[in-house]
N, C-alpha and C. Protein backbone atom coordinates (compact mmCIF):
# COMPACT_ATOMS: atom_id res chain seq x y z
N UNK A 1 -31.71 -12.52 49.80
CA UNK A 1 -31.20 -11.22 50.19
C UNK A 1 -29.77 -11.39 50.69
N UNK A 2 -28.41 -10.22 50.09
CA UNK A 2 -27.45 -10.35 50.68
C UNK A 2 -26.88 -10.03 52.31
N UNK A 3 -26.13 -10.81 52.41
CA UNK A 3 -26.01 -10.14 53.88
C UNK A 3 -25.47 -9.04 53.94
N UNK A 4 -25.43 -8.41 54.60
CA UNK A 4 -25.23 -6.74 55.35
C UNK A 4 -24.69 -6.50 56.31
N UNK A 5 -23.40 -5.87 56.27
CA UNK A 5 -22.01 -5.53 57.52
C UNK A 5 -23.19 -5.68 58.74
N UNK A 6 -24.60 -5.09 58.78
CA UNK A 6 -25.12 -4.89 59.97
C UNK A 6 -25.84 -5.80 60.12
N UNK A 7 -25.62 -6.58 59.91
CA UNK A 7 -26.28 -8.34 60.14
C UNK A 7 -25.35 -8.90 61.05
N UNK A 8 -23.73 -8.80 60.91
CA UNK A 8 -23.17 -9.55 61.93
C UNK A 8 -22.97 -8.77 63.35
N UNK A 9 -23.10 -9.48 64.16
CA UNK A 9 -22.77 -8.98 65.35
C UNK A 9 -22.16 -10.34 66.20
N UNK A 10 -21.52 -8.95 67.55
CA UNK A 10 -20.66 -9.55 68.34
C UNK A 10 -21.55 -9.71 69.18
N UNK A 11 -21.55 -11.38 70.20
CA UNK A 11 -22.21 -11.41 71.45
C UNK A 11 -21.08 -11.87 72.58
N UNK A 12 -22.06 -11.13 73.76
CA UNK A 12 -21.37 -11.76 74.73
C UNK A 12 -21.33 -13.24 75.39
N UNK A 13 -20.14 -14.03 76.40
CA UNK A 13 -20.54 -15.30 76.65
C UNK A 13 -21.04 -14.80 78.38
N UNK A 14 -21.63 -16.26 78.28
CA UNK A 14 -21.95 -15.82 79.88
C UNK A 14 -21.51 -15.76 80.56
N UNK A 15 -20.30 -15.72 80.98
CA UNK A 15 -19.40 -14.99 81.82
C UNK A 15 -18.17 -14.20 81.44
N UNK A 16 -18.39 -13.12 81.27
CA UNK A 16 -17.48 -11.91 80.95
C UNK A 16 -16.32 -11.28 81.48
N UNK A 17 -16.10 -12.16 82.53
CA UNK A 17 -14.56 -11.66 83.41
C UNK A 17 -13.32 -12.91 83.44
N UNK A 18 -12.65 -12.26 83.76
CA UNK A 18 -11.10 -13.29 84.27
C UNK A 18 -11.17 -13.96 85.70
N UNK A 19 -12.02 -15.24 85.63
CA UNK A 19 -11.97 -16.08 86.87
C UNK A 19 -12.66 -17.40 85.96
N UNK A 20 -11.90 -18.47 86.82
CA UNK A 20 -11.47 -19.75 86.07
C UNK A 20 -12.83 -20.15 85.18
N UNK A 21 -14.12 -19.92 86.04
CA UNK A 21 -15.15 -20.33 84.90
C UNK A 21 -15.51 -19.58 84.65
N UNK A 22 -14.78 -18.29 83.71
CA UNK A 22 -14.82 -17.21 82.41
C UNK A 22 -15.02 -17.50 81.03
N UNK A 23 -15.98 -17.18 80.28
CA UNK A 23 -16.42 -17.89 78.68
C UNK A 23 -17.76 -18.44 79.05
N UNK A 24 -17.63 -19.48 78.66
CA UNK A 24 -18.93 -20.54 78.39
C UNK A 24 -19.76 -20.01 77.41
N UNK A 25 -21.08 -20.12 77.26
CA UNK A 25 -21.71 -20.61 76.09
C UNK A 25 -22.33 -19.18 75.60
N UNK A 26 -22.52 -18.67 74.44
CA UNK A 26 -23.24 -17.50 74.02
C UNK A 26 -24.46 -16.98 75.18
N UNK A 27 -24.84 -15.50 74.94
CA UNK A 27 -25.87 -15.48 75.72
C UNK A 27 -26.97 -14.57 74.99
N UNK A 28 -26.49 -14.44 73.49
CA UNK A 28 -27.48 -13.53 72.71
C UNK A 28 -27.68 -12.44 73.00
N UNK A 29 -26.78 -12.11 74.05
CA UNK A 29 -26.79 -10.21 74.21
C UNK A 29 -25.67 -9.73 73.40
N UNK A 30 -26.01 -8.71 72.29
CA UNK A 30 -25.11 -7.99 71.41
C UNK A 30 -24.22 -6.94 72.72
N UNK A 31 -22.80 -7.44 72.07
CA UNK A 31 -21.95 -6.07 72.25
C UNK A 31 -21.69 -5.15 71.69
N UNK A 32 -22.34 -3.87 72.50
CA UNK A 32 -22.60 -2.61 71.72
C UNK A 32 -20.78 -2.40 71.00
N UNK A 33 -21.08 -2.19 69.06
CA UNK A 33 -19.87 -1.20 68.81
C UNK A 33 -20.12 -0.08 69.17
N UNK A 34 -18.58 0.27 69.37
CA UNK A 34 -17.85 1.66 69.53
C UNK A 34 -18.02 1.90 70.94
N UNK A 35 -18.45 1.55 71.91
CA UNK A 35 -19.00 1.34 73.36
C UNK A 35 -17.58 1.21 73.77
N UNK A 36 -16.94 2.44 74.86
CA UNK A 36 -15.71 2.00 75.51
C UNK A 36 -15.98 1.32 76.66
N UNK A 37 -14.84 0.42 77.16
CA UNK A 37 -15.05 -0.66 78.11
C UNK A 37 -16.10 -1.78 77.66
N UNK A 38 -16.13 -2.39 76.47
CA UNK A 38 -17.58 -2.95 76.02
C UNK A 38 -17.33 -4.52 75.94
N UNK A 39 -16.04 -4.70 76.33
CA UNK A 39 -15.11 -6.17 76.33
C UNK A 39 -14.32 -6.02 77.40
N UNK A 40 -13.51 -4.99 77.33
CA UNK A 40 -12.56 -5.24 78.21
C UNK A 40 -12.51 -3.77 79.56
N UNK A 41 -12.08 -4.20 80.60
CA UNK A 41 -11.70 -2.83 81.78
C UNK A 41 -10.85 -1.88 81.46
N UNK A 42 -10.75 -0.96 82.02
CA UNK A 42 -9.62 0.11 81.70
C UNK A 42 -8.57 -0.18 82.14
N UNK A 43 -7.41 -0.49 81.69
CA UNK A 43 -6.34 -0.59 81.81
C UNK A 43 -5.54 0.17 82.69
N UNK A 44 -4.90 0.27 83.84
CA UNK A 44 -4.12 1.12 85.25
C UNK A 44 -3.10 0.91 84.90
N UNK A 45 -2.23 1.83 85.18
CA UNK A 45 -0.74 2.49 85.14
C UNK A 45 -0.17 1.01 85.59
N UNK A 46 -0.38 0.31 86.39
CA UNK A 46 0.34 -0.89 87.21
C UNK A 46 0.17 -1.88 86.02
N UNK A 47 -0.93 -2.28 85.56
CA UNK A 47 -1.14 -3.34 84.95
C UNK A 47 -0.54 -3.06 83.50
N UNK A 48 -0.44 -2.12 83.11
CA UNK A 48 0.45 -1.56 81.95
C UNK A 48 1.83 -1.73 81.84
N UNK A 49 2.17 -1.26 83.17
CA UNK A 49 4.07 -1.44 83.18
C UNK A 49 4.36 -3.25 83.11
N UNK A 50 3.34 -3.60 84.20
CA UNK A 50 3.34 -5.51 84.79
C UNK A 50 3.22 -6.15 83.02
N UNK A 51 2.47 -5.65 82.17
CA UNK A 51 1.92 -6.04 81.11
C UNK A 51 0.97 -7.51 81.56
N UNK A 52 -0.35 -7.37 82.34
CA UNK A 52 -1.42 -7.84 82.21
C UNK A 52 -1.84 -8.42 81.43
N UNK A 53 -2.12 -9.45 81.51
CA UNK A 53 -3.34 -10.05 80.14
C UNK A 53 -4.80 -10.10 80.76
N UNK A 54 -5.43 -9.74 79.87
CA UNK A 54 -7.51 -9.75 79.99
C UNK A 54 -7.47 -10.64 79.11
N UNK A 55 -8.18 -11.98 79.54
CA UNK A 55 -9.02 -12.76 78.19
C UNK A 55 -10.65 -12.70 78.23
N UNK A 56 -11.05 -12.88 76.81
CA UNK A 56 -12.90 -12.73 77.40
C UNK A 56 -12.91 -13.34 75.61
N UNK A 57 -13.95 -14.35 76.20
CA UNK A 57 -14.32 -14.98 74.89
C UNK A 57 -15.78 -14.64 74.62
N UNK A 58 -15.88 -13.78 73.63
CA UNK A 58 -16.95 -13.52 72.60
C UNK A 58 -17.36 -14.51 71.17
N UNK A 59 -18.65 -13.92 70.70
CA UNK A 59 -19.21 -15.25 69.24
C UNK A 59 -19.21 -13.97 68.48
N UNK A 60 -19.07 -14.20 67.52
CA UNK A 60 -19.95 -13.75 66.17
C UNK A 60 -21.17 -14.53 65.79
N UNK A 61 -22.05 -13.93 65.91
CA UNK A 61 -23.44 -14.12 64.72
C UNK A 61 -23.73 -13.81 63.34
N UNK A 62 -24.47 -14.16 62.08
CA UNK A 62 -24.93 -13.58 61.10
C UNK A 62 -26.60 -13.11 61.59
N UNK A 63 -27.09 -12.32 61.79
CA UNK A 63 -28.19 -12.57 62.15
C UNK A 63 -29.23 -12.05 61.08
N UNK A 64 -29.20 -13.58 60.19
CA UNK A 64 -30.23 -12.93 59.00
C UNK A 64 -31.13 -14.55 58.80
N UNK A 65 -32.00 -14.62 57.91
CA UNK A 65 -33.08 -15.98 57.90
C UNK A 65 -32.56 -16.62 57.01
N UNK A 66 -31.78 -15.83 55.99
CA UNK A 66 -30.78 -17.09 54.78
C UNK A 66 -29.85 -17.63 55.01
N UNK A 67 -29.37 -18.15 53.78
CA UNK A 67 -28.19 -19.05 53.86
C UNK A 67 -27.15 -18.66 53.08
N UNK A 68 -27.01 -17.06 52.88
CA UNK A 68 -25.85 -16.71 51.93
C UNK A 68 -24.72 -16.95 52.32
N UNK A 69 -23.83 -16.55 52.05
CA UNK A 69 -22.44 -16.35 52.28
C UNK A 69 -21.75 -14.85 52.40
N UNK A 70 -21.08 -14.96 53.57
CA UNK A 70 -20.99 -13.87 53.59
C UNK A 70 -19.20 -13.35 53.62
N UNK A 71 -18.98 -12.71 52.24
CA UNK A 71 -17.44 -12.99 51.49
C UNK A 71 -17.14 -11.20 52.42
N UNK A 72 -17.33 -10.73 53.44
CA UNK A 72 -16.69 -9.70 54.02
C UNK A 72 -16.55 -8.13 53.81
């Protein structure tokens, strides 16, 4: 069976904020698409002008039982 746009998904890592041990290892909870704030905080007038950086490291999954390939 081919894979299917709705086979891949984004997960979160286990720690989801900006403090030094931020990232680490998958945690198999999907991040909802189209979900605002679903990665990152809302952005404030201050941190906009300052130009802020947010980092947050997310995985991709295929989540299917084969071994196709999946050309996008």
């Amino acid at each position: 069976m081919p894979i299917q746009s709705g086979d891949v998904k984004l997960l979160k890592s286990a720690v989801m904020a900006d403090v030094p041990e931020g990232g680490g290892a998958p945690t198999g909870l999907v991040i909802a698409d189209g979900v605002s704030n679903a990665i990152f905080p809302d952005i404030s007038e201050l941190d906009r002008a300052g130009g802020r950086v947010n980092l947050r490291k997310s995985f991709v999954q295929v989540a299917t039982d084969d071994t196709d390939t999946y050309f996008g």
